[in-house]
N, C-alpha and C. Protein backbone atom coordinates (compact mmCIF):
# COMPACT_ATOMS: atom_id res chain seq x y z
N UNK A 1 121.11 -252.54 -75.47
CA UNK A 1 120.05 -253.45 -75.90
C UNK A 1 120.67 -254.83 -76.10
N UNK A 2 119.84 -255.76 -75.52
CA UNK A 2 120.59 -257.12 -75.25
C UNK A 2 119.51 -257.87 -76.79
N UNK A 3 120.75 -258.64 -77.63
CA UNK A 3 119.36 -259.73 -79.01
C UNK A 3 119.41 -260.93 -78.49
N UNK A 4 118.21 -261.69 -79.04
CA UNK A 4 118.12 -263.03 -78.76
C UNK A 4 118.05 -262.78 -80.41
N UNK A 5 118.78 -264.01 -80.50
CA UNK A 5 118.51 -264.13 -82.36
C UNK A 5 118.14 -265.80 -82.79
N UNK A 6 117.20 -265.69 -83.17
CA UNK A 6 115.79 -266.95 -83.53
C UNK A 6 116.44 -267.45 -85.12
N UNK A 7 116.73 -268.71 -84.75
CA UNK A 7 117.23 -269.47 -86.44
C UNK A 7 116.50 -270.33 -86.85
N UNK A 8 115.88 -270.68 -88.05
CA UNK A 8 115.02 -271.66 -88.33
C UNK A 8 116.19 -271.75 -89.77
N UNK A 9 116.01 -272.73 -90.90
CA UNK A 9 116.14 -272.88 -92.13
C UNK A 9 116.07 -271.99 -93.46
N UNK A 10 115.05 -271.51 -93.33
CA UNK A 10 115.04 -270.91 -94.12
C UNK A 10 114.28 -268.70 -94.03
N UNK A 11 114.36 -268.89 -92.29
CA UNK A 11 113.92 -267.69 -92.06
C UNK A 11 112.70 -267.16 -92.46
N UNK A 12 111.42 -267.77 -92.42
CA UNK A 12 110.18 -267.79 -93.49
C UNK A 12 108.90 -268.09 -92.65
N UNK A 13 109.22 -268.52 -91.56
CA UNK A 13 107.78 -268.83 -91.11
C UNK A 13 108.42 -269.21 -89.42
N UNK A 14 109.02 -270.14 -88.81
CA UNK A 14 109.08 -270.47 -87.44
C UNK A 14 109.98 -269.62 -86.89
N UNK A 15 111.56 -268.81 -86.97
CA UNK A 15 111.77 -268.05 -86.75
C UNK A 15 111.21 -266.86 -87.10
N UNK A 16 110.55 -266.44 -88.04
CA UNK A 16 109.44 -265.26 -88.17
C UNK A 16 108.94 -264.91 -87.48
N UNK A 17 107.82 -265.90 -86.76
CA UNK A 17 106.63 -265.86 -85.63
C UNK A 17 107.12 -265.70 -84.61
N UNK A 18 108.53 -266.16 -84.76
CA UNK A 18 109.02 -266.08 -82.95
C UNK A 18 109.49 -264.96 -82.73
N UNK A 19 110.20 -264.40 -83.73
CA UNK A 19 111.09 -262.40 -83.96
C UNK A 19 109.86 -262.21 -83.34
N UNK A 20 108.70 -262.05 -84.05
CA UNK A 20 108.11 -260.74 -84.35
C UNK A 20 107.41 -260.92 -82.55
N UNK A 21 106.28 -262.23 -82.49
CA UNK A 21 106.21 -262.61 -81.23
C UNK A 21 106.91 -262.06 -79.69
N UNK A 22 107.56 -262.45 -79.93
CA UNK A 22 108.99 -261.78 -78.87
C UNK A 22 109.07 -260.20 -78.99
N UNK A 23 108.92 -259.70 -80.30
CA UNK A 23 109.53 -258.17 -80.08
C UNK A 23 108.38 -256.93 -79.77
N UNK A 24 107.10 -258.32 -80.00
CA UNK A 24 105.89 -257.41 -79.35
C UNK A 24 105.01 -257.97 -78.20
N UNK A 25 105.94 -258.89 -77.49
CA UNK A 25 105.52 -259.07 -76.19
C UNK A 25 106.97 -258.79 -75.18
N UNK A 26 107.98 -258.41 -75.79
CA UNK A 26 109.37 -258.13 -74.81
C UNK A 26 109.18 -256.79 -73.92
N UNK A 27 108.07 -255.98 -74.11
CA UNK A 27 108.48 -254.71 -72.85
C UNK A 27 108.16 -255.21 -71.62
N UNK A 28 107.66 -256.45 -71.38
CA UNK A 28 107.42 -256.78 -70.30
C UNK A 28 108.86 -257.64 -69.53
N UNK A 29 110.08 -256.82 -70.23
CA UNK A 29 111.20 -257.30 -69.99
C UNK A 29 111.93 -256.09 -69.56
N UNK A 30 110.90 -254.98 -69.67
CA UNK A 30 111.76 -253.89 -69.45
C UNK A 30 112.13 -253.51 -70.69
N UNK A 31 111.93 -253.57 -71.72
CA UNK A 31 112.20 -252.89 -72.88
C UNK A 31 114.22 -253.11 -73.30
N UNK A 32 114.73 -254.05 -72.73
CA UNK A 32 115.84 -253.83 -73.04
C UNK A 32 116.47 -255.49 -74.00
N UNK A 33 115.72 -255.87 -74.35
CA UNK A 33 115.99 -257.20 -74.97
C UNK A 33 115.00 -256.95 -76.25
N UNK A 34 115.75 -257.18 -77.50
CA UNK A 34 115.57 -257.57 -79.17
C UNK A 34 115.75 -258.55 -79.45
N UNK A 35 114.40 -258.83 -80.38
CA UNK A 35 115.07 -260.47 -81.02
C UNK A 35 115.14 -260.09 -82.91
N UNK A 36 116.03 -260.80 -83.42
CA UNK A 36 116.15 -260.83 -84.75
C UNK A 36 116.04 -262.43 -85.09
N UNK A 37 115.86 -262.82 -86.58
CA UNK A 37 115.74 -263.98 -86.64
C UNK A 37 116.58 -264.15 -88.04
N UNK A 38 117.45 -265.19 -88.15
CA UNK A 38 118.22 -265.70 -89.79
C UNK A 38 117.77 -267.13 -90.18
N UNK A 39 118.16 -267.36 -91.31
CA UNK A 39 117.84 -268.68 -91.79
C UNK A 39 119.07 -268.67 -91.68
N UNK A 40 119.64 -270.50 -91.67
CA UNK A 40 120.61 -271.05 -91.17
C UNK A 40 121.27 -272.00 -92.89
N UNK A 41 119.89 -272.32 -93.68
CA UNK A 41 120.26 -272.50 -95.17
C UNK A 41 119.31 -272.27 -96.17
N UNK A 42 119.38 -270.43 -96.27
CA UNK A 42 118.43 -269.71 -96.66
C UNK A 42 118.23 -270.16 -98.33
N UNK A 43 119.15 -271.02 -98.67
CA UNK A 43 118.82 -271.82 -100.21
C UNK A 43 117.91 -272.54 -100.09
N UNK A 44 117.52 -272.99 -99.20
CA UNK A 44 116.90 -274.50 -99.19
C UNK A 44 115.21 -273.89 -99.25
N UNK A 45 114.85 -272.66 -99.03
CA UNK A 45 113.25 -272.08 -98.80
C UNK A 45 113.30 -271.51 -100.61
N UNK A 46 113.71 -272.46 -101.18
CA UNK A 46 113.13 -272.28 -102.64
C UNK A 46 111.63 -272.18 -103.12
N UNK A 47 111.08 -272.97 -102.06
CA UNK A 47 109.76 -272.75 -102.40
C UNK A 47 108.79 -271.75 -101.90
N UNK A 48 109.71 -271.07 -100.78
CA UNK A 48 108.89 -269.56 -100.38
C UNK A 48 108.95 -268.74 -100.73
N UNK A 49 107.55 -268.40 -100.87
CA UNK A 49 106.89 -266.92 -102.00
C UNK A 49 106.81 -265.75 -101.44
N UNK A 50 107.75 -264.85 -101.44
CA UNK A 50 107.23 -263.77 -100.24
C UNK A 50 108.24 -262.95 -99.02
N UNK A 51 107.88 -262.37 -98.03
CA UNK A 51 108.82 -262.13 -97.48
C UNK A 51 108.52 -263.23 -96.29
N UNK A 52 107.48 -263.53 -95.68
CA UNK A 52 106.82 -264.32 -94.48
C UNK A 52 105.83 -265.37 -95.19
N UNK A 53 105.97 -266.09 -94.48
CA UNK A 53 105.34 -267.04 -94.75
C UNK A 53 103.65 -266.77 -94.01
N UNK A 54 102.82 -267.39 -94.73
CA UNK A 54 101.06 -266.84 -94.67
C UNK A 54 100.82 -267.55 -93.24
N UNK A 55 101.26 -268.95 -93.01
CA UNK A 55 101.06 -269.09 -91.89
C UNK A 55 101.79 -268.21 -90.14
N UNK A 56 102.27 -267.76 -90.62
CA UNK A 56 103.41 -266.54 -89.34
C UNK A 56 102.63 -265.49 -89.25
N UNK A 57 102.05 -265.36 -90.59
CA UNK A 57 101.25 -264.04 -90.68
C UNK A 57 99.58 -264.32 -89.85
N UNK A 58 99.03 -265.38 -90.30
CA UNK A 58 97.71 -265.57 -89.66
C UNK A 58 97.96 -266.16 -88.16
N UNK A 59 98.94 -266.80 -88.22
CA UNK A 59 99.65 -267.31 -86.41
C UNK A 59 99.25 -266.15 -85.96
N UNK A 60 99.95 -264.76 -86.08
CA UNK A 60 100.18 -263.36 -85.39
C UNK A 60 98.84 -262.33 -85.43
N UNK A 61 98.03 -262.88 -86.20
CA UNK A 61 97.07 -262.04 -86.65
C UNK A 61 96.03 -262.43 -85.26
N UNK A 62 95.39 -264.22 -85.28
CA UNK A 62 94.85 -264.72 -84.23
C UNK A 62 95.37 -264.17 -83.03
N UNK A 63 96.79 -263.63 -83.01
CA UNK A 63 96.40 -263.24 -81.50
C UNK A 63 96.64 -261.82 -81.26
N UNK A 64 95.76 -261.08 -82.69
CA UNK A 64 96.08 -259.79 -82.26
C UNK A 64 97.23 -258.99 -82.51
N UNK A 65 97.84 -259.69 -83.44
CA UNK A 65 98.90 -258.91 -83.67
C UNK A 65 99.06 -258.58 -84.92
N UNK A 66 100.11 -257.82 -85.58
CA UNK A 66 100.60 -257.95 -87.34
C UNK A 66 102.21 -257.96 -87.12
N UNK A 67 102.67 -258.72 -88.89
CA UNK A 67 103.84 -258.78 -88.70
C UNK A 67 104.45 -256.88 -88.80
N UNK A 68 105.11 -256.27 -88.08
CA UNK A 68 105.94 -255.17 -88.16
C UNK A 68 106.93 -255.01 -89.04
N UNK A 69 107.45 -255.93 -88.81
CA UNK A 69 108.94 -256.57 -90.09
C UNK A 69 108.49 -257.09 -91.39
N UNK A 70 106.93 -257.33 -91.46
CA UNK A 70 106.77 -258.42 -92.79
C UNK A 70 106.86 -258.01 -93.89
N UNK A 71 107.63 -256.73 -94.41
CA UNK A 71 108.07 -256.27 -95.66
C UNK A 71 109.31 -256.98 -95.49
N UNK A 72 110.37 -257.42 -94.72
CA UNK A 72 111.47 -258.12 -94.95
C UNK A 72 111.76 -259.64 -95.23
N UNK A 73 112.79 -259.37 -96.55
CA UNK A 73 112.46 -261.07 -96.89
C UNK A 73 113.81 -261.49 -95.86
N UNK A 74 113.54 -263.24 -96.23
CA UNK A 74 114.25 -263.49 -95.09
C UNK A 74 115.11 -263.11 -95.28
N UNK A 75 116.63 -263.52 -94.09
CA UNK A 75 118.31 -262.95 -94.44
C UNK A 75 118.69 -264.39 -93.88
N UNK A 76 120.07 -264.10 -94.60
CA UNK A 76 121.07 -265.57 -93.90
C UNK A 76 121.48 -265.77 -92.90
N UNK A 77 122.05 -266.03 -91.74
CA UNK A 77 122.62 -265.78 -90.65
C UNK A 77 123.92 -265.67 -91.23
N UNK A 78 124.60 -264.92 -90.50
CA UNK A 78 126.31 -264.31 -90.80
C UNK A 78 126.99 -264.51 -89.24
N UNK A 79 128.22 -265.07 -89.09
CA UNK A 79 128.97 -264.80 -87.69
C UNK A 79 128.80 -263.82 -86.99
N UNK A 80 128.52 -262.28 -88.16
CA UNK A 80 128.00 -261.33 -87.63
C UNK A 80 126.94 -261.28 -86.50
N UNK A 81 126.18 -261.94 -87.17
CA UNK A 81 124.86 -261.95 -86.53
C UNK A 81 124.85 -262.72 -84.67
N UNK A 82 125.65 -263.79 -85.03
CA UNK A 82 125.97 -264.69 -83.61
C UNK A 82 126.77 -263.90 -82.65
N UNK A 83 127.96 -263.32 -83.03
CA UNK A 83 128.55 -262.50 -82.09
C UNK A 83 127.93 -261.53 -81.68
N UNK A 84 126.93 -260.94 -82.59
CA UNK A 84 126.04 -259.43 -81.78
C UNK A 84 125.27 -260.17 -80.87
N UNK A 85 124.83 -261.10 -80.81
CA UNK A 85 123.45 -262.02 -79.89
C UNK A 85 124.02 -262.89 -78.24
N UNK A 86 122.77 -262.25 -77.86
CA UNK A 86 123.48 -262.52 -75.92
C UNK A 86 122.77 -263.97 -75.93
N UNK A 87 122.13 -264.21 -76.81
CA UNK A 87 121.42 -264.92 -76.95
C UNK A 87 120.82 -265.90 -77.67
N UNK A 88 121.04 -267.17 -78.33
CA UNK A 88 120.84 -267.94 -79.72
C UNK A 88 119.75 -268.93 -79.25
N UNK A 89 118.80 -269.16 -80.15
CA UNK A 89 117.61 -270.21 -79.92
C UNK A 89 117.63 -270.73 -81.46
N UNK A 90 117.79 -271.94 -81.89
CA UNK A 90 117.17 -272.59 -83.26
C UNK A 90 115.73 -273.56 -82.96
N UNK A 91 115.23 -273.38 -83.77
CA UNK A 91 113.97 -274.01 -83.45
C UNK A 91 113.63 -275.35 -83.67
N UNK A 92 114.47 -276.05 -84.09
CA UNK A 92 114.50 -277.38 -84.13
C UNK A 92 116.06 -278.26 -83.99
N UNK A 93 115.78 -279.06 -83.16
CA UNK A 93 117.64 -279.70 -83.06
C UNK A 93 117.82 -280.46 -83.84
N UNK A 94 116.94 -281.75 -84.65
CA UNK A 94 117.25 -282.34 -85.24
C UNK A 94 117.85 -281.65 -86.44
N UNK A 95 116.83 -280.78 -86.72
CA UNK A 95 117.08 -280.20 -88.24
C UNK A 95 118.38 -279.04 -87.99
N UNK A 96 118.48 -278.24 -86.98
CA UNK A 96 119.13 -277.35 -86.73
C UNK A 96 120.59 -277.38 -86.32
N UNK A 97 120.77 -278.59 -85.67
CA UNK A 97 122.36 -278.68 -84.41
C UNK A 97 123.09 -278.87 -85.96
N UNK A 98 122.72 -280.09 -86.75
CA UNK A 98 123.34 -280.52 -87.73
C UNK A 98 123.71 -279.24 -88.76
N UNK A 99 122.91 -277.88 -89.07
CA UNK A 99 123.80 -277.14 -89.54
C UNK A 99 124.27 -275.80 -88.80
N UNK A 100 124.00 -275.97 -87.68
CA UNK A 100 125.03 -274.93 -86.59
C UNK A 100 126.50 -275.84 -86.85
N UNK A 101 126.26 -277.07 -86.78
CA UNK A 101 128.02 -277.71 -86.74
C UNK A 101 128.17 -277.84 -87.88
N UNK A 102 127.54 -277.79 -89.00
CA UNK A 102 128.83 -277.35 -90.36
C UNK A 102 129.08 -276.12 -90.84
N UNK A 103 128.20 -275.32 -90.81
CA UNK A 103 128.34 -273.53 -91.11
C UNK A 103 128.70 -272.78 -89.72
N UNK A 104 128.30 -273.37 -88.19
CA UNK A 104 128.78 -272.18 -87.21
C UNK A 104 128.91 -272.55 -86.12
N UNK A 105 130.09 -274.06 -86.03
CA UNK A 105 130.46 -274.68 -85.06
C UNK A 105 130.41 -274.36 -83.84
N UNK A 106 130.99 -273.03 -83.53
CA UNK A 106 131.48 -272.49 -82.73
C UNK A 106 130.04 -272.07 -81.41
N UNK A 107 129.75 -272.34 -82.63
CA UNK A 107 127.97 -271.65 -81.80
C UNK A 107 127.22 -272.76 -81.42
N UNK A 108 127.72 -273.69 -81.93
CA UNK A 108 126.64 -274.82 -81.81
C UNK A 108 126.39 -275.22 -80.64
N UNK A 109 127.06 -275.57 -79.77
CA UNK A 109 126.98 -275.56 -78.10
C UNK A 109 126.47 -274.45 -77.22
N UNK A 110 126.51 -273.45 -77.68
CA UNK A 110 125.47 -272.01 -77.12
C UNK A 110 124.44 -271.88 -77.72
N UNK A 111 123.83 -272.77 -78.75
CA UNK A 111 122.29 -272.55 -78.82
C UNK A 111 121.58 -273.48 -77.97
N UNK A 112 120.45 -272.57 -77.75
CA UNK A 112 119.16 -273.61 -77.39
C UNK A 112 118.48 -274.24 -78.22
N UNK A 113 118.26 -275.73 -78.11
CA UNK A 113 117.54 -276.12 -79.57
C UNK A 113 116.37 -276.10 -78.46
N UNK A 114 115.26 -275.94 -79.58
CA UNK A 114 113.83 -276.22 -79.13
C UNK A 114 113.35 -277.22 -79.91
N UNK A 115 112.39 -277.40 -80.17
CA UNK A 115 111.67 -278.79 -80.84
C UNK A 115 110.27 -278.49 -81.52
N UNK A 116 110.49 -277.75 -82.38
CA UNK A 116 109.41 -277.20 -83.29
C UNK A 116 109.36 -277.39 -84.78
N UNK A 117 108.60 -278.39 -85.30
CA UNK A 117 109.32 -279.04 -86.43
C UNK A 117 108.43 -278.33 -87.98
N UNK A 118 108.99 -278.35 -88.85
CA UNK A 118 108.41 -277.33 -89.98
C UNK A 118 107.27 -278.12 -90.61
N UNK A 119 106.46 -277.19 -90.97
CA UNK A 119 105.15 -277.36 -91.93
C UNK A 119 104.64 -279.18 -91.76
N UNK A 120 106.31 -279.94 -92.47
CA UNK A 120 105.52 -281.17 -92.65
C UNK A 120 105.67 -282.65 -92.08
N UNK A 121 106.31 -281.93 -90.68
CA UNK A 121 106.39 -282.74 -89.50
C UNK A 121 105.26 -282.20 -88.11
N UNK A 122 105.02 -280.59 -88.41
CA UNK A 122 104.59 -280.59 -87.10
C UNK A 122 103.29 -279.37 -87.74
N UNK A 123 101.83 -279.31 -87.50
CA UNK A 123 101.22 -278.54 -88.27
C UNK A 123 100.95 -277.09 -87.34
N UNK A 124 100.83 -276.25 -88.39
CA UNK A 124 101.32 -274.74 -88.18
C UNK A 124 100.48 -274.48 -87.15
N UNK A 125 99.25 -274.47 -86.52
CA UNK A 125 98.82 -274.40 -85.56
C UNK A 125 99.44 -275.03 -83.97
N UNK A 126 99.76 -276.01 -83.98
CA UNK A 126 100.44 -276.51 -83.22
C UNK A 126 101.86 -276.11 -83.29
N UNK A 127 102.47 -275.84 -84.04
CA UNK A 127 104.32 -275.53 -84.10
C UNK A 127 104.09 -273.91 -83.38
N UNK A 128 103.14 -273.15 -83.87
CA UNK A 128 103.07 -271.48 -83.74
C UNK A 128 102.37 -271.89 -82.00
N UNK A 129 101.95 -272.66 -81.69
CA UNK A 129 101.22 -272.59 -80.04
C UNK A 129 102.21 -273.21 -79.22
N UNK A 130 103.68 -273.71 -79.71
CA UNK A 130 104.66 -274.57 -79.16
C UNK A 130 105.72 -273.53 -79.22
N UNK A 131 106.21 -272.70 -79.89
CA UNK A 131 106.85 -271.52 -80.22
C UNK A 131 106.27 -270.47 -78.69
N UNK A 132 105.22 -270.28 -79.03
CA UNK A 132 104.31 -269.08 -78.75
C UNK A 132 104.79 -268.96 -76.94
N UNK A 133 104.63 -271.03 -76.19
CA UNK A 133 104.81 -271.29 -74.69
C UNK A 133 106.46 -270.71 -74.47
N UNK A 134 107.11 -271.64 -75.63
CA UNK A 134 108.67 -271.35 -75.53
C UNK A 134 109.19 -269.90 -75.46
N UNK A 135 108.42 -268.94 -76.19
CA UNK A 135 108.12 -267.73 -76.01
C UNK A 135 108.44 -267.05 -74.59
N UNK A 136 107.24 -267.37 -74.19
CA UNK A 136 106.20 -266.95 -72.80
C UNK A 136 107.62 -267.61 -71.91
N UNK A 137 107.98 -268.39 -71.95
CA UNK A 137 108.90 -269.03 -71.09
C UNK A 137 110.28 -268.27 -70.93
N UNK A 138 110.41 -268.61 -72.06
CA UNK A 138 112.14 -267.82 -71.92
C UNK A 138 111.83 -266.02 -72.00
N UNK A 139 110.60 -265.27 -72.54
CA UNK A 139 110.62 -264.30 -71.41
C UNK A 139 110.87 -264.14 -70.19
N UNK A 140 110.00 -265.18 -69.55
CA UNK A 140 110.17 -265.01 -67.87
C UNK A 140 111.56 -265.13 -67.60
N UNK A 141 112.29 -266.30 -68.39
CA UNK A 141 113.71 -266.56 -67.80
C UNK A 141 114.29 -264.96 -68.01
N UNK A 142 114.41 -264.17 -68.95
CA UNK A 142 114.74 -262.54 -69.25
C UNK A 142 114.35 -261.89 -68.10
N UNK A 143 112.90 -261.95 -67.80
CA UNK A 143 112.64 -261.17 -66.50
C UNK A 143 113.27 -261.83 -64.93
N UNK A 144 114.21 -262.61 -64.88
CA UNK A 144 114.29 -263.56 -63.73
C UNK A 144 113.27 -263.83 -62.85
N UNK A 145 111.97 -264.81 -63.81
CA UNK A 145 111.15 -265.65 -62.98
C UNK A 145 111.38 -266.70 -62.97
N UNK A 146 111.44 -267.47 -61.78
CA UNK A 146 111.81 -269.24 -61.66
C UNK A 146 110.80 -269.73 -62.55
N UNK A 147 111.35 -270.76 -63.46
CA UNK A 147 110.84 -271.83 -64.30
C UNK A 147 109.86 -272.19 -63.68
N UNK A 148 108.46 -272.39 -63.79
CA UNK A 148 107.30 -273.15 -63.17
C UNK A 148 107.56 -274.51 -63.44
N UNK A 149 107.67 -276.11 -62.45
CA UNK A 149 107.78 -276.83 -62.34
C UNK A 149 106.27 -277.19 -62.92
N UNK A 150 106.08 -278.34 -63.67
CA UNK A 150 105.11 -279.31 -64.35
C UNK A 150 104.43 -280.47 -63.68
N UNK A 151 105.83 -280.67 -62.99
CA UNK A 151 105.74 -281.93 -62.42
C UNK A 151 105.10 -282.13 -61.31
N UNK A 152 103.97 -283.06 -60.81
CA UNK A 152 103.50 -282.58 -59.25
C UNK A 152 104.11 -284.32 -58.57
């Protein structure tokens, strides 16, 4: 079993949606790819109540889904966690590159940053439908389908 492992801040809501997202649309990968998700500075979600955040939960609900995992509160990311993963995505670069290079240097050049910005830069409807494409996308890249070009 191959992981992609999803990092947001505080593990609570944008890596949430994307685990769970991913791990119930991945058989169309052949069933051989897992995603897990850590917070990157699981201190800093002082203000989250819960194990998931309400918006991850109603994101997943609209399309038919429930969280599977949402009894788990978040976890930290550990080196552990990077070396088991074929695969690293953080969900925002601004916020994210800056603490891959002080807590997990090494990694910082093997993630993908994406550009999905939290609660009060980018609103949860829009961040969970920007997640959701990035999703859909880097599945296909798992299944080896060529990138659909945008551009005409």
């Amino acid at each position: 079993m191959k992981t992609v492992l999803l990092l947001c801040t505080g593990n609570y809501y944008r890596s949430r949606f994307a685990e769970e997202l991913f791990n119930q649309r991945s058989d169309t990968v052949g069933g051989n790819w897992t995603a897990q998700s850590r917070a990157l500075a699981i201190e800093r979600g002082i203000a989250n109540v819960g194990p998931i955040s309400p918006f991850a939960l109603r994101g997943l609900e609209e399309r038919g889904l429930c969280a599977k995992a949402g009894n788990r509160y978040p976890q930290q990311c550990a080196i552990a966690d990077l070396e088991a993963a074929d695969y690293i995505v953080a969900m925002e670069e601004s916020e994210h590159r800056p603490l891959m290079l002080e807590r997990f240097a090494p990694w910082a050049a093997l993630t993908e940053y994406w550009n999905v910005g939290d609660v009060g830069y980018l609103p949860p409807t829009v961040a969970l439908g920007v997640i959701e494409t990035r999703i859909e996308v880097l599945l296909d890249r798992l299944r080896g389908k060529p990138a659909v070009s945008t551009n005409t």
